[in-house]
Protein backbone atom coordinates (compact mmCIF):
# COMPACT_ATOMS: atom_id res chain seq x y z
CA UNK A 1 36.59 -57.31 35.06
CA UNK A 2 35.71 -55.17 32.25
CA UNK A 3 37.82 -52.78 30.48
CA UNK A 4 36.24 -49.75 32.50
CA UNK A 5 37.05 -50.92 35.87
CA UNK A 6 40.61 -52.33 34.61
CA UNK A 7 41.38 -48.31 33.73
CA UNK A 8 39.63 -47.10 36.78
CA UNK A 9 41.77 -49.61 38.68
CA UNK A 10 45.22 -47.91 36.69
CA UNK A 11 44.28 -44.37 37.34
CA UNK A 12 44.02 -44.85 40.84
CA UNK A 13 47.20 -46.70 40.97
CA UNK A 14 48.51 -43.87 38.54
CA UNK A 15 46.83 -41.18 41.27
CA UNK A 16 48.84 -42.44 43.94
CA UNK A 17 51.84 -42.99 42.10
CA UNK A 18 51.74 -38.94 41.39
CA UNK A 19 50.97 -38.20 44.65
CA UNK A 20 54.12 -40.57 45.72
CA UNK A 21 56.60 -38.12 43.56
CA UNK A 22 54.88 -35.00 44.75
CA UNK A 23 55.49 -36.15 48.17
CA UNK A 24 59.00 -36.90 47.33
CA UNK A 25 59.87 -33.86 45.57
CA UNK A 26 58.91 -32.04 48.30
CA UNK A 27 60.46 -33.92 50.82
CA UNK A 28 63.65 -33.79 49.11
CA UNK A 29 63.88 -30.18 47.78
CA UNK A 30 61.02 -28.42 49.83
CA UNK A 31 59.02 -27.66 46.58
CA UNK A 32 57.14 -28.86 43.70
CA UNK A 33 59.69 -29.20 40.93
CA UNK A 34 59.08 -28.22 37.51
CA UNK A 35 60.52 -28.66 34.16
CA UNK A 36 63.29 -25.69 34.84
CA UNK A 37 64.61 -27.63 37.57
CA UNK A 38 64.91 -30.74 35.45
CA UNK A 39 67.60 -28.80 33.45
CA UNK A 40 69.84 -29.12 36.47
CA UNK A 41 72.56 -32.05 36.92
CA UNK A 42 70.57 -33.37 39.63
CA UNK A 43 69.61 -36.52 38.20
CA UNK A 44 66.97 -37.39 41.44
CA UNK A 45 65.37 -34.22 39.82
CA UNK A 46 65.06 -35.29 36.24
CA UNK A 47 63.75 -38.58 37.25
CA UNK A 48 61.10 -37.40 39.59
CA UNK A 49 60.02 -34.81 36.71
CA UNK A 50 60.56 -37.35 34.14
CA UNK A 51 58.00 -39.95 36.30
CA UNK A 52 55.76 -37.17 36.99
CA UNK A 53 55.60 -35.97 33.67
CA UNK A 54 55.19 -39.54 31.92
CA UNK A 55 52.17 -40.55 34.50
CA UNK A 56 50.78 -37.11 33.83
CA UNK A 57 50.26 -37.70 30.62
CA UNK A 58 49.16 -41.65 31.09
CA UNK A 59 46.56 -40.39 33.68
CA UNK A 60 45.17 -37.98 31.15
CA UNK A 61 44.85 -40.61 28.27
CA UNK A 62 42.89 -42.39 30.61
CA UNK A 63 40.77 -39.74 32.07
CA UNK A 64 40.05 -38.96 28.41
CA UNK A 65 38.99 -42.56 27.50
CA UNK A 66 37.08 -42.98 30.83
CA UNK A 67 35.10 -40.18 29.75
CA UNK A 68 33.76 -41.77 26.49
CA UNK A 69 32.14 -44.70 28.61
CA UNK A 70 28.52 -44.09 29.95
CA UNK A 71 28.43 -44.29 33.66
C-alpha cells in the first residue's frame, strides 16, 4: 500500500472518529459543543472538544497533503 491509500485509509478512520464525538456530544449534552463550553469544569466536555479539536486539525493536514497527489 502506497502512501496515498495509507492517508486515505487514516482520514476515513479520522472521519468516523469525528463523527463518533459529534454523536457523543450530542448525546450527552443535546448540542454540538464548542470551545466556550470547554471552559467549563466538565471534564467529559474538554475531552470531547479536546479530541474533536486535535482530529480536526489531523484531518485537515491530511486533506491538505491528499490534495498535492494527482488522482
Amino acid at each position: 500500500m502506497d502512501n496515498k491509500e495509507e492517508m486515505q485509509e487514516e482520514l476515513s478512520t479520522i472521519e468516523n472518529q469525528i463523527d463518533n464525538i459529534v454523536d457523543e456530544m450530542i448525546e450527552k449534552y443535546g448540542k454540538f459543543l464548542t470551545l466556550a463550553d470547554a471552559m467549563s469544569n466538565d471534564r467529559q466536555k474538554i475531552s470531547l472538544v479536546s479530541n474533536y479539536n486535535s482530529l480536526m486539525k489531523r484531518k485537515e493536514y491530511l486533506v491538505n497533503h491528499l490534495s498535492g497527489y494527482n488522482f
